[in-house]
C-alpha atoms as a PDB file:
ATOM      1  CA  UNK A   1       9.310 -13.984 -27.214  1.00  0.00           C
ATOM      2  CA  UNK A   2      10.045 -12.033 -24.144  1.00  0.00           C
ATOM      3  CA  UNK A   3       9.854 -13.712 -20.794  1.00  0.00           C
ATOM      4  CA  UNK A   4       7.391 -12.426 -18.472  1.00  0.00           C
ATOM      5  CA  UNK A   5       7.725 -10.240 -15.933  1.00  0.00           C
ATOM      6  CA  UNK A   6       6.887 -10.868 -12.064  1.00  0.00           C
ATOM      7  CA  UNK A   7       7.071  -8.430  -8.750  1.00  0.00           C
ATOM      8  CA  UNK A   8       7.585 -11.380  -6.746  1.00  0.00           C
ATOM      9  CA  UNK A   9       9.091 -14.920  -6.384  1.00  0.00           C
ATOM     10  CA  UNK A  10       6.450 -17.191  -5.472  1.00  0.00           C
ATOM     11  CA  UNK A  11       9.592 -19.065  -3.696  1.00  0.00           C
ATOM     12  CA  UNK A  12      10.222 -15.948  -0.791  1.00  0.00           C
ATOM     13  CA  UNK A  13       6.488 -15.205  -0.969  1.00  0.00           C
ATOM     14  CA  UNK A  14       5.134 -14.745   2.544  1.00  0.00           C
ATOM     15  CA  UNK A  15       2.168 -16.754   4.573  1.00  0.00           C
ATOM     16  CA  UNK A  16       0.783 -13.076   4.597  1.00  0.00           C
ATOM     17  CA  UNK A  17       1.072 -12.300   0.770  1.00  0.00           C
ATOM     18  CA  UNK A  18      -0.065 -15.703  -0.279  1.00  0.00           C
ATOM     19  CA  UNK A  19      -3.030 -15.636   1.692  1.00  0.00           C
ATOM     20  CA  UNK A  20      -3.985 -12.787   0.165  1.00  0.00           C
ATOM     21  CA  UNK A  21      -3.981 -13.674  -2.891  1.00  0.00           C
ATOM     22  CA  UNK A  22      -6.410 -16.158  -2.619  1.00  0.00           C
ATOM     23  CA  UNK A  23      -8.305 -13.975  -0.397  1.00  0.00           C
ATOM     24  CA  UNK A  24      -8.856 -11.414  -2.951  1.00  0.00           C
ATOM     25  CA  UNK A  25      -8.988 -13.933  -6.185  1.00  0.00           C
ATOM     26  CA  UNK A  26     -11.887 -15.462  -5.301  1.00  0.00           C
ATOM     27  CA  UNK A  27     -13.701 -19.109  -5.351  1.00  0.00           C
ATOM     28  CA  UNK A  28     -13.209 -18.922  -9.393  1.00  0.00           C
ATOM     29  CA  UNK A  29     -10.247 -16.947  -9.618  1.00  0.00           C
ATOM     30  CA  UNK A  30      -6.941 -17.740 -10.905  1.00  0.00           C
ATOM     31  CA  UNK A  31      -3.694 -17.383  -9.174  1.00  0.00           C
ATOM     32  CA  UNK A  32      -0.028 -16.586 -11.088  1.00  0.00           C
ATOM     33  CA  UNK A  33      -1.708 -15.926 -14.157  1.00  0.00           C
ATOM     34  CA  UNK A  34      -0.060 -14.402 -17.262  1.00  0.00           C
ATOM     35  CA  UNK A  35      -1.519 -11.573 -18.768  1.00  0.00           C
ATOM     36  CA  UNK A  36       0.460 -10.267 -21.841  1.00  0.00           C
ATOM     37  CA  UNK A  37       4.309  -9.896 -20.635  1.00  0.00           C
ATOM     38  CA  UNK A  38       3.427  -9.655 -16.662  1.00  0.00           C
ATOM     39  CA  UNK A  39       2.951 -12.811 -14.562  1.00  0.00           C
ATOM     40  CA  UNK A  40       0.039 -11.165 -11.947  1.00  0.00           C
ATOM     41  CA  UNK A  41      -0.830 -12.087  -8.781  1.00  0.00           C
ATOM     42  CA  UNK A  42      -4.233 -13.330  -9.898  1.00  0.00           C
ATOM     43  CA  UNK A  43      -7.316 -12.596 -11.591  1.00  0.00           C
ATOM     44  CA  UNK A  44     -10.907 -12.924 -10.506  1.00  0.00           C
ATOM     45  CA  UNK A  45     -13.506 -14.637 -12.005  1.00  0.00           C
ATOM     46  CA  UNK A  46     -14.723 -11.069 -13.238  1.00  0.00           C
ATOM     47  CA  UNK A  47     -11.466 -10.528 -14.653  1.00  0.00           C
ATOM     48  CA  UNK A  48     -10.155  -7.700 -12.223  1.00  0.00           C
ATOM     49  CA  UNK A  49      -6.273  -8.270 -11.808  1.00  0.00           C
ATOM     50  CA  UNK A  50      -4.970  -8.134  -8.525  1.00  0.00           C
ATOM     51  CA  UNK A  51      -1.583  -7.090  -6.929  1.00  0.00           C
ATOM     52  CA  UNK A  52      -1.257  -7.602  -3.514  1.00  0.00           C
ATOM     53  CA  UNK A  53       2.019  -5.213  -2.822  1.00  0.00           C
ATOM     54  CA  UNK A  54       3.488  -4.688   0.410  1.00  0.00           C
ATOM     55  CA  UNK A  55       5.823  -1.948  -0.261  1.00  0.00           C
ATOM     56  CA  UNK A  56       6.348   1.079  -2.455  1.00  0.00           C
ATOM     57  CA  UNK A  57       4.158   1.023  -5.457  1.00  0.00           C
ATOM     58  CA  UNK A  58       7.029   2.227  -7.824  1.00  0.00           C
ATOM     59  CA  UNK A  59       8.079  -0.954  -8.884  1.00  0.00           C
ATOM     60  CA  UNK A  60       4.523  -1.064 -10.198  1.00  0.00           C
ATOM     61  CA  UNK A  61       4.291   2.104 -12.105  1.00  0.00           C
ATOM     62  CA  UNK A  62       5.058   0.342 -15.370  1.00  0.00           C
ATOM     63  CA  UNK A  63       3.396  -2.625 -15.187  1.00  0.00           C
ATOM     64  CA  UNK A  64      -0.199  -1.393 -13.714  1.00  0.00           C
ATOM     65  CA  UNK A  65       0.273   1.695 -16.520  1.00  0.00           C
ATOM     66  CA  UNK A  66       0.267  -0.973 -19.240  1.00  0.00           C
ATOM     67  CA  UNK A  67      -2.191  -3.388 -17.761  1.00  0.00           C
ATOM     68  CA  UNK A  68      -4.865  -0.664 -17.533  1.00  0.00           C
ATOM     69  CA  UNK A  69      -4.441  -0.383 -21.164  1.00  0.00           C
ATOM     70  CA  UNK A  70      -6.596  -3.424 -21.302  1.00  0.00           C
ATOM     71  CA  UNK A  71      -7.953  -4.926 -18.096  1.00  0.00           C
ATOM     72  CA  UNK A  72      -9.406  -3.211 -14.438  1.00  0.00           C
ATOM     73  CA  UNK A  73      -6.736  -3.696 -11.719  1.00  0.00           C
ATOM     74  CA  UNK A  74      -7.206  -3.807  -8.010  1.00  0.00           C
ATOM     75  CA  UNK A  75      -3.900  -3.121  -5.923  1.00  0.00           C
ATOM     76  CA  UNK A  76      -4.116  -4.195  -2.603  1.00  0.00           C
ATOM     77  CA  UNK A  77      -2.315  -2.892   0.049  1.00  0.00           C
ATOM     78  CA  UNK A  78      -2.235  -4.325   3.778  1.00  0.00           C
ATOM     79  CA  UNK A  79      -1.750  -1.994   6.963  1.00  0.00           C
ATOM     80  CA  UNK A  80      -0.964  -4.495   8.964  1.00  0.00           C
ATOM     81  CA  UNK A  81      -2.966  -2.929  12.445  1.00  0.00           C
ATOM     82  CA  UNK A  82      -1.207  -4.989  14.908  1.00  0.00           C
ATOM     83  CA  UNK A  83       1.586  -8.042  14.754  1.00  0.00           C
ATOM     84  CA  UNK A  84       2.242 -10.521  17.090  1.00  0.00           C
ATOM     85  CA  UNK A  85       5.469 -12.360  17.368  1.00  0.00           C
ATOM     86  CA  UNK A  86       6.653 -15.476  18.060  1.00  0.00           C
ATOM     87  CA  UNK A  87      10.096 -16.306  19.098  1.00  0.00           C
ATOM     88  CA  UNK A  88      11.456 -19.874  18.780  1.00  0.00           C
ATOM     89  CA  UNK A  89      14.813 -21.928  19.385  1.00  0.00           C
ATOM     90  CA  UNK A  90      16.443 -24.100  16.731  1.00  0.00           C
ATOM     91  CA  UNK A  91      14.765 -26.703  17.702  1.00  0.00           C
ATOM     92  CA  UNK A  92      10.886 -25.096  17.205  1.00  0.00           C
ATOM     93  CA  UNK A  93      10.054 -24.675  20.460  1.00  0.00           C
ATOM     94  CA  UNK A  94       8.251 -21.896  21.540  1.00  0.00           C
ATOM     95  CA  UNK A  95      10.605 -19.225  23.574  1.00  0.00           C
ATOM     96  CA  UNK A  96       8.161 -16.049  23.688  1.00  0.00           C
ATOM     97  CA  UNK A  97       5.065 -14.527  22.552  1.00  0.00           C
ATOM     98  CA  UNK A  98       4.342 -10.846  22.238  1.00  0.00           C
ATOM     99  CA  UNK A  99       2.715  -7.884  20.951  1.00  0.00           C
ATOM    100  CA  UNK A 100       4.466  -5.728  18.568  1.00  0.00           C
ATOM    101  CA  UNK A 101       4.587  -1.911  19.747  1.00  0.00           C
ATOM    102  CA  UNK A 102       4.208  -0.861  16.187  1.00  0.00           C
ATOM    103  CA  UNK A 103       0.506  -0.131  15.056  1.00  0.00           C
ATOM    104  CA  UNK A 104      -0.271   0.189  11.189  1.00  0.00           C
ATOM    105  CA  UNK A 105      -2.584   3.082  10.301  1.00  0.00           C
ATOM    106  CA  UNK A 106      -4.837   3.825   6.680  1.00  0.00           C
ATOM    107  CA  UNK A 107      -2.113   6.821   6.576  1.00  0.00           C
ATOM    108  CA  UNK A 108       0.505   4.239   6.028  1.00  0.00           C
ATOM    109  CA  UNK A 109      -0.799   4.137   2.600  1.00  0.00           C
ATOM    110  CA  UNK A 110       1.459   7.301   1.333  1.00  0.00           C
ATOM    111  CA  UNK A 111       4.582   5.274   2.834  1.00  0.00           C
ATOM    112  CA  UNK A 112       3.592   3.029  -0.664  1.00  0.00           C
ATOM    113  CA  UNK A 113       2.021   5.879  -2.795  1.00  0.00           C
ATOM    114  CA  UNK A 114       4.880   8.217  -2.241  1.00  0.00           C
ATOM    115  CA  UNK A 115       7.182   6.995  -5.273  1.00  0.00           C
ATOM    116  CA  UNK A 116       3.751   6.438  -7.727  1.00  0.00           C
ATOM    117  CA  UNK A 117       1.949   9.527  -6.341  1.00  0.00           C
ATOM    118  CA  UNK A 118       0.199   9.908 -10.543  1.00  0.00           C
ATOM    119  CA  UNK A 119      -0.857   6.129 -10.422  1.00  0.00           C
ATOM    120  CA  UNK A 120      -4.275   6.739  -8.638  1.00  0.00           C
ATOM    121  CA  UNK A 121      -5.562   9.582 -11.325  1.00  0.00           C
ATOM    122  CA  UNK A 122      -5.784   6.582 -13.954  1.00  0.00           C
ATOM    123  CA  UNK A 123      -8.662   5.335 -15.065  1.00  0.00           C
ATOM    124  CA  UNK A 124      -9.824   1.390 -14.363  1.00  0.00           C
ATOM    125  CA  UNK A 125      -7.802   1.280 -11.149  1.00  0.00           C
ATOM    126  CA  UNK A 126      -8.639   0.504  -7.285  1.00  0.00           C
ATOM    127  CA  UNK A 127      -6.508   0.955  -4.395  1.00  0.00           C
ATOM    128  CA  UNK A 128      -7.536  -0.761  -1.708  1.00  0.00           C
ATOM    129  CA  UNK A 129      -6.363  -0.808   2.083  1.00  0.00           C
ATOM    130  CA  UNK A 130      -6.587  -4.109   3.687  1.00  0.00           C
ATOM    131  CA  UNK A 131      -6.480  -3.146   7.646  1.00  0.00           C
ATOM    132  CA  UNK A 132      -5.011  -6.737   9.104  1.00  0.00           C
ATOM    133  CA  UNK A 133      -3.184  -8.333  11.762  1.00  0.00           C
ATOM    134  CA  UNK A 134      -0.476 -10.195  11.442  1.00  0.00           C
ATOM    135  CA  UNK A 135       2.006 -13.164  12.965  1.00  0.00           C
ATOM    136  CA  UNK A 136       5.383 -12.906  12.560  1.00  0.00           C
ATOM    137  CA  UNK A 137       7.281 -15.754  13.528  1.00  0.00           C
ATOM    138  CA  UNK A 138      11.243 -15.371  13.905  1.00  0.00           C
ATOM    139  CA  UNK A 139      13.909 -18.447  14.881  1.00  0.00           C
ATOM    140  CA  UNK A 140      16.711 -17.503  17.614  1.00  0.00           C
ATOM    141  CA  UNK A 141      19.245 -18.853  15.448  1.00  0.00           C
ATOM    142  CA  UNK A 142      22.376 -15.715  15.226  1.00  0.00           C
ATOM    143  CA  UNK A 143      21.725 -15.384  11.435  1.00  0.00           C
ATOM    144  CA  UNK A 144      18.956 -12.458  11.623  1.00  0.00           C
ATOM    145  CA  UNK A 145      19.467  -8.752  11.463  1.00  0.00           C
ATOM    146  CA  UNK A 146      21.820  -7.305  14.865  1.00  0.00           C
ATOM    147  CA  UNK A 147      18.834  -4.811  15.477  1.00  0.00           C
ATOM    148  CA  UNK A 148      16.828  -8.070  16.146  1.00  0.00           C
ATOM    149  CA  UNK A 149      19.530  -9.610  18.453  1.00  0.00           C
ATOM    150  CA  UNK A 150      20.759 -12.019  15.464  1.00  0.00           C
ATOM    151  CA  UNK A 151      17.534 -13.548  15.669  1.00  0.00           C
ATOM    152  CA  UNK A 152      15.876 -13.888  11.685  1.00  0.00           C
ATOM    153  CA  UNK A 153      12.118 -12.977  10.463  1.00  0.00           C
ATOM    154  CA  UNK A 154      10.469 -17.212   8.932  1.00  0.00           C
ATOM    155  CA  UNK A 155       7.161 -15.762   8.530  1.00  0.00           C
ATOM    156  CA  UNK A 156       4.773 -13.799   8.295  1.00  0.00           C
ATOM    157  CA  UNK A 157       0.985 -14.778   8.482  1.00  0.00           C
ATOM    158  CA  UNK A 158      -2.382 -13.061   8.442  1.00  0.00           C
ATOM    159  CA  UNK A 159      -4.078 -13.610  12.076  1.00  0.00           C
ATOM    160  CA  UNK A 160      -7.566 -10.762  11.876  1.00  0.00           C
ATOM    161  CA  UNK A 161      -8.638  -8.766   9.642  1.00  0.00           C
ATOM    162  CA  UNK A 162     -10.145  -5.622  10.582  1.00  0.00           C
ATOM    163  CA  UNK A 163     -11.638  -3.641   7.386  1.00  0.00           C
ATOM    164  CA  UNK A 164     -11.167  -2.549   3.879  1.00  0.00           C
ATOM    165  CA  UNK A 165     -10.757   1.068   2.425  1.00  0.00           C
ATOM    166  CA  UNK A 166     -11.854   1.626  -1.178  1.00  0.00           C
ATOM    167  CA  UNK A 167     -10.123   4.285  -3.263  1.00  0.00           C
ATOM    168  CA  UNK A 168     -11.443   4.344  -7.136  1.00  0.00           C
ATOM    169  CA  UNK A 169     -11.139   8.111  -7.916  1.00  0.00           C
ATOM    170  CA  UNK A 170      -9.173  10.941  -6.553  1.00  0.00           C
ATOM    171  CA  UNK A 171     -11.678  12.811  -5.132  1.00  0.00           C
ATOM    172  CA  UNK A 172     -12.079   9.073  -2.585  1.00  0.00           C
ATOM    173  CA  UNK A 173      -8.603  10.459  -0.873  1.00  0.00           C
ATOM    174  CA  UNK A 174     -10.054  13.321   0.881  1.00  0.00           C
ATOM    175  CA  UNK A 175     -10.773  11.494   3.861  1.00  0.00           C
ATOM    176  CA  UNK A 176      -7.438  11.788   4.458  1.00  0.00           C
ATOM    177  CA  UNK A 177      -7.916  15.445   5.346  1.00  0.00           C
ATOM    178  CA  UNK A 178      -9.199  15.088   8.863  1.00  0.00           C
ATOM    179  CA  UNK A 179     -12.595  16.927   9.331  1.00  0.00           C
ATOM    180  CA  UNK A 180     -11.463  19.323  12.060  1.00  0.00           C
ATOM    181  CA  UNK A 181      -8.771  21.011   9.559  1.00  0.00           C
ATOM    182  CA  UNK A 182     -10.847  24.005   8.183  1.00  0.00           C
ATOM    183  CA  UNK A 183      -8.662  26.763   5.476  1.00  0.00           C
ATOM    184  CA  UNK A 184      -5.367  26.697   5.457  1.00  0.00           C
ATOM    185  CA  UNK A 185      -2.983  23.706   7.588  1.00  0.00           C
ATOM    186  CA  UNK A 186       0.460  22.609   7.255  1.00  0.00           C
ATOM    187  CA  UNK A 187       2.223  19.290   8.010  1.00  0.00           C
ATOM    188  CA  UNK A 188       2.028  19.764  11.795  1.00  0.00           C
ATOM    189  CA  UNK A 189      -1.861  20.628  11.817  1.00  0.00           C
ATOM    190  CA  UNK A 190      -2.041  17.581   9.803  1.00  0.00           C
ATOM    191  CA  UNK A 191      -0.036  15.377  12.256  1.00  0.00           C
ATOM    192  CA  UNK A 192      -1.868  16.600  15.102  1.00  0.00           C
ATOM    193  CA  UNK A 193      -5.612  15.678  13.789  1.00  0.00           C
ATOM    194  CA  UNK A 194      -4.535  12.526  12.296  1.00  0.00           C
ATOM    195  CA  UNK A 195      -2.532  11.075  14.973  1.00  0.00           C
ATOM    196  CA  UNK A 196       0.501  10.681  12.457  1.00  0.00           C
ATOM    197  CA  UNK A 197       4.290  11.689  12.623  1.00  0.00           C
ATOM    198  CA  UNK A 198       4.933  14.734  10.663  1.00  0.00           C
ATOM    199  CA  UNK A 199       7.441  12.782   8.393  1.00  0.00           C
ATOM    200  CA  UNK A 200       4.099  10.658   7.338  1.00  0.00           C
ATOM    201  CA  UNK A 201       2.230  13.860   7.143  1.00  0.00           C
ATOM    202  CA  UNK A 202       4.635  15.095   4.670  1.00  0.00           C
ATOM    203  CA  UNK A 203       4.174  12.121   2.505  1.00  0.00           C
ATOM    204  CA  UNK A 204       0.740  12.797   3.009  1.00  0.00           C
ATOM    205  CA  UNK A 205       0.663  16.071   1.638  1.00  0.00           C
ATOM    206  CA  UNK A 206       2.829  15.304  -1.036  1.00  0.00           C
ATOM    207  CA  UNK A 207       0.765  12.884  -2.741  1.00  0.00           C
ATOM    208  CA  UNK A 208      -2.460  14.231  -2.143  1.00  0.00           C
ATOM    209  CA  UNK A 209      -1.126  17.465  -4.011  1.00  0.00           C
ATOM    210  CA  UNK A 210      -0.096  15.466  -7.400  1.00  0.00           C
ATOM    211  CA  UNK A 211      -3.822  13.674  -7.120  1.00  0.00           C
ATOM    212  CA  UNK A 212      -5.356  17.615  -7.081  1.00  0.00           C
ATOM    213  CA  UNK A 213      -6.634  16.722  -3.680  1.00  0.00           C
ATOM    214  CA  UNK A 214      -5.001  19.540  -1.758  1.00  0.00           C
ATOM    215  CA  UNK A 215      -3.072  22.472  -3.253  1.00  0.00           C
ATOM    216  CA  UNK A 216      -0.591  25.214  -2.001  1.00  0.00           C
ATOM    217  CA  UNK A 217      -1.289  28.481  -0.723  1.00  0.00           C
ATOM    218  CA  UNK A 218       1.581  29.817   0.983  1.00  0.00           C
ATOM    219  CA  UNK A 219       3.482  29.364   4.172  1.00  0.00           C
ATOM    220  CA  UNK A 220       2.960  29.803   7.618  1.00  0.00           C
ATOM    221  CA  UNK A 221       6.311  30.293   9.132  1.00  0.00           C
ATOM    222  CA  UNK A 222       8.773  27.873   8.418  1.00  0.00           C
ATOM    223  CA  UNK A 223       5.788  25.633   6.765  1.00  0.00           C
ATOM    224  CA  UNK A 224       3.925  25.267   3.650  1.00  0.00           C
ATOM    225  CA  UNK A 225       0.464  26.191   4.334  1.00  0.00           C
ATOM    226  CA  UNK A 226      -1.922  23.652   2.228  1.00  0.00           C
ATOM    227  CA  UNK A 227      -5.797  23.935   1.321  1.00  0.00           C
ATOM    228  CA  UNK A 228      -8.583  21.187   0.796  1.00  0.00           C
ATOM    229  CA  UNK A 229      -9.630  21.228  -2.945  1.00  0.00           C
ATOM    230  CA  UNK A 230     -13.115  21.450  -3.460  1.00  0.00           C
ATOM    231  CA  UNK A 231     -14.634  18.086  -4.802  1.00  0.00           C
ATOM    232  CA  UNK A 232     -15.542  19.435  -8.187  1.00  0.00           C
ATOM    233  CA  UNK A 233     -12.238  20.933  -8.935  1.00  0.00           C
ATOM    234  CA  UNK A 234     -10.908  17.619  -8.016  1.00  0.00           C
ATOM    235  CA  UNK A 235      -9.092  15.627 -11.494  1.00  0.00           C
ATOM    236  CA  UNK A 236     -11.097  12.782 -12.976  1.00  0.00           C
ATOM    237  CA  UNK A 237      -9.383   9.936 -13.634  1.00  0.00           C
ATOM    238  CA  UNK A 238      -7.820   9.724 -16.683  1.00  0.00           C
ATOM    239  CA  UNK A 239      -7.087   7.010 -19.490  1.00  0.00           C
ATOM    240  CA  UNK A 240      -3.935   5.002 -19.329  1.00  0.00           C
ATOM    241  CA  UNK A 241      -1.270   5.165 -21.941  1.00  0.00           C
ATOM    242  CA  UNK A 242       0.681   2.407 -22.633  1.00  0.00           C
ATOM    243  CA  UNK A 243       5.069   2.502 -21.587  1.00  0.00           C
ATOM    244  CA  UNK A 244       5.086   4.955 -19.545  1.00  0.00           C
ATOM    245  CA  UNK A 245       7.511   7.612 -19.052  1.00  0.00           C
ATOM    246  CA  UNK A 246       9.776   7.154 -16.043  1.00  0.00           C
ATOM    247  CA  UNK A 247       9.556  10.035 -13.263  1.00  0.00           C
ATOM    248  CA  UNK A 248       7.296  12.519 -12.129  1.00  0.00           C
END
């Protein structure tokens, strides 16, 4: 028999993740749970799988692939909006509070989708954006990373929650194209209307063109020059097949 298969340790889980979970599994749902070869982060009472995943979404190219084979799955992915952190001595106390300067966007999604750009044209799958805020609490103890000062990340908790963004087709990611781009835009008309670094823009782009969202249409200068697609021309989602291929 051949063991199953986790993304996570439930031992280095964070506050944040495991909260989460429950969150999202519901009064009746079940938490852990094995389904086939893949341990899953849990399963509602409707029996919708959920993965909560905080990072790139490759690791979960295989195992959502074959889970759609057979069940709906939800991923959920949290933009954390704003963090606070908390700085304490050995000893617990207190040192500091503050606000991070960071602020989490719903454009941070394609920072996740960017290594599983395909995974959103299959069929039976959400994507949902959980807009949050977090706490991070870190201990001054020397052990932590030397951009931090030595001082190392304990936790990580949900404090607010601001709203959720539902994505079930393809055609759901063209409100990513900001309104005021009519015709033809690049990465830099992008940036500028959403508010987003061009290197996020660029991710942007990128995925939205293997969904069918956008396409190419040229250059303009130096650029790429990019075009909405219209809705109908849009891909439907498609069936999952079973052990996937690796790569694009």
């Amino acid at each position: 028999m051949r063991g199953l298969k986790s993304g996570i340790g439930t031992r280095r889980e964070s506050g944040l993740h495991r909260a989460l979970k429950f969150h999202y599994g519901g009064q009746n749902g079940r938490i852990e749970q094995a389904c086939g070869d893949y341990v899953c982060d849990c399963v509602t009472g409707e029996g919708e799988i959920v993965e909560v995943q905080t990072g790139s979404f490759g690791p979960l190219r295989e195992k959502v692939t074959n889970l759609l084979s057979r069940h709906r799955v939800r991923i959920v992915y949290p933009v954390i909006v704003t963090a606070y952190i908390e700085t304490y001595n050995t000893e617990a106390l207190l040192l500091r509070r503050r606000r991070s300067p960071r602020r989490g966007g719903p454009w941070d999604l394609f920072k996740g989708l960017l290594y599983a750009p395909e995974l959103p044209l299959l069929k039976g799958l959400t994507v949902e954006l959980a807009l949050i805020d977090a706490l991070e609490r870190r201990v001054q103890d020397g052990k932590g990373s030397w951009r931090r000062g030595g001082t190392s990340i304990t936790g990580r908790e949900l404090s607010g929650w601001h709203e959720s963004i539902i994505l079930k087709k393809p055609r759901d990611y063209r409100r990513f194209i900001p309104a005021a781009l009519h015709g033809d835009f690049t990465v830099c008309s992008l940036a500028k209307s959403a508010g987003i670094s061009e290197a996020l823009a660029r991710k942007t782009l990128y995925v939205l063109a293997k969904l069918g969202v956008v396409e190419r249409t040229g250059n303009q200068g130096r650029f790429y020059s990019y075009r909405a697609v219209e809705a109908a021309r849009i891909p439907k989602p498609r069936p999952a097949a079973a052990n996937p291929a690796r790569g694009d």
